[in-house]
PDB file of N, CA and C in Angstrom:
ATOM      1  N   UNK A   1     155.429-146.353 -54.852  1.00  0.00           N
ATOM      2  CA  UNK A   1     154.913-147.226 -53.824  1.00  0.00           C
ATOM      3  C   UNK A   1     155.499-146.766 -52.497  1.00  0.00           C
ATOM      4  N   UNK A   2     155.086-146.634 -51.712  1.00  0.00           N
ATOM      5  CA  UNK A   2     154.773-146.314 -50.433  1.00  0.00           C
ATOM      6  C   UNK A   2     155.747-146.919 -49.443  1.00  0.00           C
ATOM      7  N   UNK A   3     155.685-148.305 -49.610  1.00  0.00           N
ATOM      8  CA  UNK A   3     155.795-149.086 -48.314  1.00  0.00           C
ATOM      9  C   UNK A   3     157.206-150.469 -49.475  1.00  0.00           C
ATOM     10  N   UNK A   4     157.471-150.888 -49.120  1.00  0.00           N
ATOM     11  CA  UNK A   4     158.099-152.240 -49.917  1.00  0.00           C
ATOM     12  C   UNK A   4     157.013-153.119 -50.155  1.00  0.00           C
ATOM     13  N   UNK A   5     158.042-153.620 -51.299  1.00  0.00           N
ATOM     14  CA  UNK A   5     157.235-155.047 -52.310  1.00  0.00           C
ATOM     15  C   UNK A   5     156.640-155.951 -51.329  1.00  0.00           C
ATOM     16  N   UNK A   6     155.674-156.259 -51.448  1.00  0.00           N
ATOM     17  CA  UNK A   6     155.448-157.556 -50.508  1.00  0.00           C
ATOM     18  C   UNK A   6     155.724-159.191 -51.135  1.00  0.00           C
ATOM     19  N   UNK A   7     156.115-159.001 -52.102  1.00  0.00           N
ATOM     20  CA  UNK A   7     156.875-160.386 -52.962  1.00  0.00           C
ATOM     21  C   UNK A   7     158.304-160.288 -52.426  1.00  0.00           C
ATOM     22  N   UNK A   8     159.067-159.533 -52.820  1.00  0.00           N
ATOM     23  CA  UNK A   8     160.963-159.216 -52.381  1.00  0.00           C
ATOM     24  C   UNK A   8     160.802-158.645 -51.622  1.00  0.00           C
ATOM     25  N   UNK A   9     159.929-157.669 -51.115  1.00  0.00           N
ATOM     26  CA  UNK A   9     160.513-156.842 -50.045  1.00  0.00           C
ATOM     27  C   UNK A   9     161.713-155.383 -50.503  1.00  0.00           C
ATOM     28  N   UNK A  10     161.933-155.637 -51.408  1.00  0.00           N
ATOM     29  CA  UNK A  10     162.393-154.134 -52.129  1.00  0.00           C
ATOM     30  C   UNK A  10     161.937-153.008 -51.876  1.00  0.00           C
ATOM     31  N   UNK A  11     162.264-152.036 -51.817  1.00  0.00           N
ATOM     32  CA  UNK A  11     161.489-150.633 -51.413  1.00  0.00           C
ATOM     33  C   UNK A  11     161.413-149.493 -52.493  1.00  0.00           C
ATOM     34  N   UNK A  12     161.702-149.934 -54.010  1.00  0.00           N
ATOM     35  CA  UNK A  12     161.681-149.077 -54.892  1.00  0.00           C
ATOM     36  C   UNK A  12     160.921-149.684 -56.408  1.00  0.00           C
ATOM     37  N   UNK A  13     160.223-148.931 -56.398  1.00  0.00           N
ATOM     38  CA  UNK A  13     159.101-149.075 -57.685  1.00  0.00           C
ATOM     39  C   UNK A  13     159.431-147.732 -58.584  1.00  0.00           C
ATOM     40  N   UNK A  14     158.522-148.122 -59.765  1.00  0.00           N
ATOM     41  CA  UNK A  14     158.201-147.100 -60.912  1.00  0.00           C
ATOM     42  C   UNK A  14     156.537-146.934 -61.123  1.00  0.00           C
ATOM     43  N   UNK A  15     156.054-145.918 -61.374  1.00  0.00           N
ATOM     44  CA  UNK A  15     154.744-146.003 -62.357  1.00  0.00           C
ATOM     45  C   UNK A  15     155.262-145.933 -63.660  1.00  0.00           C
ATOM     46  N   UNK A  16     154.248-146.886 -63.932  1.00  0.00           N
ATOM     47  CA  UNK A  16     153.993-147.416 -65.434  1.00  0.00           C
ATOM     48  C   UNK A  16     153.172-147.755 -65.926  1.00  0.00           C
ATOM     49  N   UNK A  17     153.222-148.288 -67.039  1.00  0.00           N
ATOM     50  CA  UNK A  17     151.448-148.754 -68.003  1.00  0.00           C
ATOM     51  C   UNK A  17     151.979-150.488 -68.285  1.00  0.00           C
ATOM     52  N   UNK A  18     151.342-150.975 -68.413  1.00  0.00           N
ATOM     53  CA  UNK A  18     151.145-152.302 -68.345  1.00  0.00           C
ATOM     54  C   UNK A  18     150.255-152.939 -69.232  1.00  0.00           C
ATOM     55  N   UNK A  19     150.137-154.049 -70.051  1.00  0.00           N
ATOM     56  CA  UNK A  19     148.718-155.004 -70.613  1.00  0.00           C
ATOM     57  C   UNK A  19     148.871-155.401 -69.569  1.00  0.00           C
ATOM     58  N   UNK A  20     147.508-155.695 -69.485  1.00  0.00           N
ATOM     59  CA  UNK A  20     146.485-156.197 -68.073  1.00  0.00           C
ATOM     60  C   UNK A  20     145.792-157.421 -68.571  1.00  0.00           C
ATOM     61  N   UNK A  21     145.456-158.150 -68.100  1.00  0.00           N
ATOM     62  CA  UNK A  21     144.596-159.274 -69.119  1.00  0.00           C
ATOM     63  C   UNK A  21     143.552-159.722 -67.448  1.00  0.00           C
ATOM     64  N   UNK A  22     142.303-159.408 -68.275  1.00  0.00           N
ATOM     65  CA  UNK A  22     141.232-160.355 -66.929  1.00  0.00           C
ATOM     66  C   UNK A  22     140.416-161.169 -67.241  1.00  0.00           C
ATOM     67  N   UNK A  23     140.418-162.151 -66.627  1.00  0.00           N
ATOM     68  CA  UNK A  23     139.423-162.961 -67.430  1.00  0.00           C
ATOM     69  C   UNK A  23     138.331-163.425 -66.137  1.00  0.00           C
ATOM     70  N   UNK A  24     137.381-164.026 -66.516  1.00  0.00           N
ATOM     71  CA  UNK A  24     135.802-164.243 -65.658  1.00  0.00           C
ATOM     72  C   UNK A  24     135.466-165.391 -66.577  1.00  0.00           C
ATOM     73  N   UNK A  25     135.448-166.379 -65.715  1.00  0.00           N
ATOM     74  CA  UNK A  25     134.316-167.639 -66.422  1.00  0.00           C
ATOM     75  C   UNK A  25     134.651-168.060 -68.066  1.00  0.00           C
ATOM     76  N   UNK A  26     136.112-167.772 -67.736  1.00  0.00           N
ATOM     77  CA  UNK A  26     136.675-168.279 -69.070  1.00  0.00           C
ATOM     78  C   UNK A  26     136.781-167.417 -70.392  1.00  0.00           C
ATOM     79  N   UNK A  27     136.471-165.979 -69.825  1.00  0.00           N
ATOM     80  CA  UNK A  27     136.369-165.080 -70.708  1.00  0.00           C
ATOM     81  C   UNK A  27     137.012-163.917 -70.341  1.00  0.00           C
ATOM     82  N   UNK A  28     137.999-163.346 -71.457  1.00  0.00           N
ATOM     83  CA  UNK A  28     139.197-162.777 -71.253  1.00  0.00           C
ATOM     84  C   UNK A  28     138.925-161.096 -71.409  1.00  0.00           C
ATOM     85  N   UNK A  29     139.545-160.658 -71.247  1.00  0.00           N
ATOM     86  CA  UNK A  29     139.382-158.698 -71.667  1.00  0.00           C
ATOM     87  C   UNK A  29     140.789-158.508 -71.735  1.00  0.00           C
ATOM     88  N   UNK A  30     141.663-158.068 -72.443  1.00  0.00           N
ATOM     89  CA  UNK A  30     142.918-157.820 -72.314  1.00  0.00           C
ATOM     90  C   UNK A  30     143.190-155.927 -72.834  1.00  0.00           C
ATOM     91  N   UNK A  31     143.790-155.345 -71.921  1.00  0.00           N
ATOM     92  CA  UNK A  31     143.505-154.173 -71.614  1.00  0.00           C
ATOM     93  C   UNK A  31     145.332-153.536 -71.662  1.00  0.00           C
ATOM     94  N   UNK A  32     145.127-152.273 -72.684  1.00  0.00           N
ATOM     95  CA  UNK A  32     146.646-151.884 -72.840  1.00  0.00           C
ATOM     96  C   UNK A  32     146.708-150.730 -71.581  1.00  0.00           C
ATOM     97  N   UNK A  33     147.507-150.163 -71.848  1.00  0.00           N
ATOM     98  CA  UNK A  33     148.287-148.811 -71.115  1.00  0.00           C
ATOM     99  C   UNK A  33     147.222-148.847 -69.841  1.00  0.00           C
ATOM    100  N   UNK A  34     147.310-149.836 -69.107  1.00  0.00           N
ATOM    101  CA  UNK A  34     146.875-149.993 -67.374  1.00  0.00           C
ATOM    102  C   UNK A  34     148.057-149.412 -66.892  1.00  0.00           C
ATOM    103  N   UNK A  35     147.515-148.255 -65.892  1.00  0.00           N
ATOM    104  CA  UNK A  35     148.418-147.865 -65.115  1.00  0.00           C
ATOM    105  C   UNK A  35     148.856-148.254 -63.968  1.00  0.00           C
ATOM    106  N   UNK A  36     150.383-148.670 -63.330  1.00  0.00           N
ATOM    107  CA  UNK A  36     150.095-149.525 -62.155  1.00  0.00           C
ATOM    108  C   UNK A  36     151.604-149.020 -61.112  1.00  0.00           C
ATOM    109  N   UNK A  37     151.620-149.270 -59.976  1.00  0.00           N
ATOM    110  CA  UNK A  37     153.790-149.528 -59.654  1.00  0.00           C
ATOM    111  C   UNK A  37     153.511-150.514 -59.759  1.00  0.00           C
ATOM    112  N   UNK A  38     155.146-150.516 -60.245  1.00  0.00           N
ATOM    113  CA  UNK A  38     155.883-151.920 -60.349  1.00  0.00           C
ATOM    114  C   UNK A  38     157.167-152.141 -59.796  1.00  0.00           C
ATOM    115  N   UNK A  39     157.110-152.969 -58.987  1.00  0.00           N
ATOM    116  CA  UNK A  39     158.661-153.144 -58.395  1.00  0.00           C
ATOM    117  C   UNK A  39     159.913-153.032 -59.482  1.00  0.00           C
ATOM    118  N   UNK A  40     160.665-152.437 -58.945  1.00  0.00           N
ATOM    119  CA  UNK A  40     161.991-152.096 -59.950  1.00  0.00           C
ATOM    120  C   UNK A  40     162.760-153.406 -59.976  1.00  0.00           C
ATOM    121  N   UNK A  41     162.601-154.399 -58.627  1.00  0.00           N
ATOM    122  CA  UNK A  41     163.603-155.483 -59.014  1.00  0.00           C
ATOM    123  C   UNK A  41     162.909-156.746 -59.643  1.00  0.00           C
ATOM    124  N   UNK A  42     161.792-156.983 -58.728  1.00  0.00           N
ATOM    125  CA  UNK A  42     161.176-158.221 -59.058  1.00  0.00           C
ATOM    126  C   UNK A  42     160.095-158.382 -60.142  1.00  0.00           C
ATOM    127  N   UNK A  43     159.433-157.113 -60.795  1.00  0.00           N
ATOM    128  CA  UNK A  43     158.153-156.897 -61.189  1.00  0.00           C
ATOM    129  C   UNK A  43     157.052-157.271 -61.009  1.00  0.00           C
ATOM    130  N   UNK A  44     156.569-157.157 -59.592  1.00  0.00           N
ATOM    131  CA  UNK A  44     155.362-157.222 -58.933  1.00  0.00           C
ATOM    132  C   UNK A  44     154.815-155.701 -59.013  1.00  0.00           C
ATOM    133  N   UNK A  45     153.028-156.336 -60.036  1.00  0.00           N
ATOM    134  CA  UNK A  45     152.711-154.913 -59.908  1.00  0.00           C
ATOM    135  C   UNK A  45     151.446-154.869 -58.626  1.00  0.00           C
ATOM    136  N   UNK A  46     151.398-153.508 -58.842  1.00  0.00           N
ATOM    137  CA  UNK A  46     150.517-152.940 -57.578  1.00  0.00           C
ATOM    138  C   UNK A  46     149.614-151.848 -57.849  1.00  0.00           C
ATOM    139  N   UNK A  47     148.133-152.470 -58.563  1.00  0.00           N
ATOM    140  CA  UNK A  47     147.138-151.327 -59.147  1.00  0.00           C
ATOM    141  C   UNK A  47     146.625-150.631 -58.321  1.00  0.00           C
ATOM    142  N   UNK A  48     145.654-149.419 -58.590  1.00  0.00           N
ATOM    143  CA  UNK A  48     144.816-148.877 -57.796  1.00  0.00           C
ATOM    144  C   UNK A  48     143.521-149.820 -57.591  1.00  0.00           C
ATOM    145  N   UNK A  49     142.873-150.120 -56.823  1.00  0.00           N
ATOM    146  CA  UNK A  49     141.405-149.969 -56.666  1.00  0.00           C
ATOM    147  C   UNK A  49     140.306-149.844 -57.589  1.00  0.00           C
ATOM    148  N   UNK A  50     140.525-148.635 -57.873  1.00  0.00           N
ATOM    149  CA  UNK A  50     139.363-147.762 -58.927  1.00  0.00           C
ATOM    150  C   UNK A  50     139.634-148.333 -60.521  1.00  0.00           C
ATOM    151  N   UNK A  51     141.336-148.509 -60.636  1.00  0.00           N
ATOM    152  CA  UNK A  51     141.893-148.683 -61.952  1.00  0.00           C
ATOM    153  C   UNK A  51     141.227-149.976 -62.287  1.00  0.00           C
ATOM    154  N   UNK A  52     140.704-151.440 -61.393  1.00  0.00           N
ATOM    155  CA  UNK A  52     140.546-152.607 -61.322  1.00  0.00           C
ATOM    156  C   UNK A  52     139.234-152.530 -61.210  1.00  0.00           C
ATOM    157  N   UNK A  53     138.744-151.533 -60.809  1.00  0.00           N
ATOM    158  CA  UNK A  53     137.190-151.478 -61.209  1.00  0.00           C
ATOM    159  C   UNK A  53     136.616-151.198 -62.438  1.00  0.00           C
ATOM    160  N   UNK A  54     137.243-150.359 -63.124  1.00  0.00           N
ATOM    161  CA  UNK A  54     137.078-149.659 -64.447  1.00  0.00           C
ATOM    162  C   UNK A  54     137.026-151.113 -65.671  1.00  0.00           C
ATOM    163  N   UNK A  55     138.193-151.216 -65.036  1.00  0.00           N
ATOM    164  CA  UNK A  55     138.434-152.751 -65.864  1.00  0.00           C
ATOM    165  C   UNK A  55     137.522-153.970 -65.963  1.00  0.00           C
ATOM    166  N   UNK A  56     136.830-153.984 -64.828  1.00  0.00           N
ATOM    167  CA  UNK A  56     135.539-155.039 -64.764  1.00  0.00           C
ATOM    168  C   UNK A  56     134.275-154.576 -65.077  1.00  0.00           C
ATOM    169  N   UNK A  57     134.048-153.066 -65.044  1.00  0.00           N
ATOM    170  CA  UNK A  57     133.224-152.602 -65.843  1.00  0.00           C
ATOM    171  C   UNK A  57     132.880-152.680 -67.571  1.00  0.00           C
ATOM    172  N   UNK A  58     134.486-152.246 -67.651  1.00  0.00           N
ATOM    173  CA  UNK A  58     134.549-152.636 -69.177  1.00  0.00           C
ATOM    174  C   UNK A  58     134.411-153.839 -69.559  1.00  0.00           C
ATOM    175  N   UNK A  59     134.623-154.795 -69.123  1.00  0.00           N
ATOM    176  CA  UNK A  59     134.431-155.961 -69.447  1.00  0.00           C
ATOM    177  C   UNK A  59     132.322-156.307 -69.667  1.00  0.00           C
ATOM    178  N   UNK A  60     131.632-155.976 -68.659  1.00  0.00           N
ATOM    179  CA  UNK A  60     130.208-155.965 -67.986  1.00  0.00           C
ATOM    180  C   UNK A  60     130.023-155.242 -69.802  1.00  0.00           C
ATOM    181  N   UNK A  61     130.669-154.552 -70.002  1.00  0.00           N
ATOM    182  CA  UNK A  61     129.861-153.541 -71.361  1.00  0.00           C
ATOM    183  C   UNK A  61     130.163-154.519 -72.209  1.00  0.00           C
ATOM    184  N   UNK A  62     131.019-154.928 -72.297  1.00  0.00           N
ATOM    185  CA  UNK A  62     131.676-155.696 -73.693  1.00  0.00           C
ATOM    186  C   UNK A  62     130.369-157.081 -73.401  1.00  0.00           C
ATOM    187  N   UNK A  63     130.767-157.545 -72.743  1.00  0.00           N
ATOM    188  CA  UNK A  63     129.935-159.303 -72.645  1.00  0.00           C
ATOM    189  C   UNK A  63     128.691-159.350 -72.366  1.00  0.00           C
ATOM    190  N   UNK A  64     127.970-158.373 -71.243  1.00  0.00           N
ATOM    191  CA  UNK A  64     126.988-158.550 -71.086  1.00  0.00           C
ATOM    192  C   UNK A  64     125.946-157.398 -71.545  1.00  0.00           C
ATOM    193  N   UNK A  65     126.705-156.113 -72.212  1.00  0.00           N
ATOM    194  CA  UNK A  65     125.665-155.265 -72.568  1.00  0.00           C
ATOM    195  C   UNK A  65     126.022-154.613 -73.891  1.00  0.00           C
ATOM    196  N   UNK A  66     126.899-155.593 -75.112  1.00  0.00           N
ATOM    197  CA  UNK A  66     126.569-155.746 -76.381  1.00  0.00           C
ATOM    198  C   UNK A  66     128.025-154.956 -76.513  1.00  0.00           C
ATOM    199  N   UNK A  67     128.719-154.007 -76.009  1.00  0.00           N
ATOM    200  CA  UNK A  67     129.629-152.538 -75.825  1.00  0.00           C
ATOM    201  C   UNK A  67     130.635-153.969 -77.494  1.00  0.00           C
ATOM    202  N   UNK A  68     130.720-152.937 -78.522  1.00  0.00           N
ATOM    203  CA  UNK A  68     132.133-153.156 -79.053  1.00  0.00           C
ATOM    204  C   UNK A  68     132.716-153.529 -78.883  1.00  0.00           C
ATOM    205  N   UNK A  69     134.311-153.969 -78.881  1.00  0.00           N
ATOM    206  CA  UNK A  69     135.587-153.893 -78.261  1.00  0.00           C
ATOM    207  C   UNK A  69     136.271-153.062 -79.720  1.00  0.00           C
ATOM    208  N   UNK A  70     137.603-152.542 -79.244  1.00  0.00           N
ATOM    209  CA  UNK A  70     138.140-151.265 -80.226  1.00  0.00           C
ATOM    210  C   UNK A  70     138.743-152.567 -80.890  1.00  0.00           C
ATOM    211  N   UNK A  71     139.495-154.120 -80.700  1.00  0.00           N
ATOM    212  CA  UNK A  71     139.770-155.175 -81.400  1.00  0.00           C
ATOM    213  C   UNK A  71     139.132-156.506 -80.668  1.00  0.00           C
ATOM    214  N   UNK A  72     139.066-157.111 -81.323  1.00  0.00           N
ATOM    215  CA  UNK A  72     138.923-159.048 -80.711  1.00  0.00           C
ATOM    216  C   UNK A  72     140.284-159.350 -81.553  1.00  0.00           C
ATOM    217  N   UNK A  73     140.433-160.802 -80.606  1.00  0.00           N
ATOM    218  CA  UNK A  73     141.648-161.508 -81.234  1.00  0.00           C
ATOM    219  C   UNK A  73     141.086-163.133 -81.024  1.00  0.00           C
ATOM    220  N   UNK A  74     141.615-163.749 -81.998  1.00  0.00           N
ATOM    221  CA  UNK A  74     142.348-165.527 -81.823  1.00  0.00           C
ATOM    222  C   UNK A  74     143.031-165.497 -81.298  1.00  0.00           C
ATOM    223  N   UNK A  75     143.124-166.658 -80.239  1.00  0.00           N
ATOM    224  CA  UNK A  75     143.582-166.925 -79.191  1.00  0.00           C
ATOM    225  C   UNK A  75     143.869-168.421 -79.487  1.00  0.00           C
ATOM    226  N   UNK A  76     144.747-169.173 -79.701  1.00  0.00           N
ATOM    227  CA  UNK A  76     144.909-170.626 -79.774  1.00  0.00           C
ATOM    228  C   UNK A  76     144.974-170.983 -78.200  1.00  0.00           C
ATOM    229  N   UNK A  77     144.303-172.244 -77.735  1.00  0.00           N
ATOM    230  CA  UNK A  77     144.388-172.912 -76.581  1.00  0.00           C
ATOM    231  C   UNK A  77     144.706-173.885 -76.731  1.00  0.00           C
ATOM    232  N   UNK A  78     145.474-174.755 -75.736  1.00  0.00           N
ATOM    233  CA  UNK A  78     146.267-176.238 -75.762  1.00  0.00           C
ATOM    234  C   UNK A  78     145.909-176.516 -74.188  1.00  0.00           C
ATOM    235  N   UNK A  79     146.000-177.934 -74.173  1.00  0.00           N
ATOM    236  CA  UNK A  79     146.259-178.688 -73.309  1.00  0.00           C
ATOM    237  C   UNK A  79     147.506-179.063 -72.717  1.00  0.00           C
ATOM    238  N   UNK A  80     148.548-178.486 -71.776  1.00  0.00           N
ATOM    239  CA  UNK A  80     150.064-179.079 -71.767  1.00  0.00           C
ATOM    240  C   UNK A  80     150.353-180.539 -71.782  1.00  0.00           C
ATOM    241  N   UNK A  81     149.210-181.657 -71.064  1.00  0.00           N
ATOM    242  CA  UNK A  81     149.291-182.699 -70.527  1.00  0.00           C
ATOM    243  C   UNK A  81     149.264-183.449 -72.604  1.00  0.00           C
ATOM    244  N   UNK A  82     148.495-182.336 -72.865  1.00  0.00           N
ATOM    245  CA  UNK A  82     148.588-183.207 -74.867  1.00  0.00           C
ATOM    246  C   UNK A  82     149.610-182.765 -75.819  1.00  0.00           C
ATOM    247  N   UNK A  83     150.816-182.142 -75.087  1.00  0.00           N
ATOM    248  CA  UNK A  83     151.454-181.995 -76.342  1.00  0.00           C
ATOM    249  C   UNK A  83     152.453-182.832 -76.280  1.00  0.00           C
ATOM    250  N   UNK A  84     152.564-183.195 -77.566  1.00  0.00           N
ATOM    251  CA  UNK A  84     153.918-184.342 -78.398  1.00  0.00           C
ATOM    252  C   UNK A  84     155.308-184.056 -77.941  1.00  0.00           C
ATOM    253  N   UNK A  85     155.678-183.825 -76.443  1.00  0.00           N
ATOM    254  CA  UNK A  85     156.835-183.891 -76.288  1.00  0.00           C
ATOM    255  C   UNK A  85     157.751-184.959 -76.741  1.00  0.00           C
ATOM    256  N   UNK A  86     158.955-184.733 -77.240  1.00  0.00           N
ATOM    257  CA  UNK A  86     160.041-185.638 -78.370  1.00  0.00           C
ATOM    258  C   UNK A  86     160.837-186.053 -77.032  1.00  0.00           C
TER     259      UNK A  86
END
């Protein structure tokens, strides 16, 4: 990274790969080895552009034009306001 974090303000990052998770209208794509910097202190990441396009593409194949996915998963969802705190 170029310039400092704009969360801390730190001036030292890494590239790395990341799960990515995007979701649209309640519908998720969760995406491994995204490449991104990441702040070394705070872990704020910072994708490319193109990398975040790719990603919404893939998604467009998967949901709206039939595309596979290489897995699906269960996903349990809750309500926080409903759980049985003791």
């Amino acid at each position: 990274m170029n310039t400092k974090c704009s969360f801390c303000g730190n001036k030292h990052s890494k590239e790395t790969k990341i799960q990515y998770i995007y979701k649209h209208d309640n519908q998720f794509l969760i995406v491994d080895d995204v490449p991104c910097e990441q702040c070394e202190y705070c872990g704020e990441q910072y994708f490319d552009g193109k990398v975040l396009e790719q990603i919404e593409e893939e998604f467009q194949r998967i949901y709206f034009h039939g595309k596979k996915p290489e897995q699906a998963l269960t996903v349990p969802l809750e309500r926080y306001s409903q759980f049985q705190l003791a």
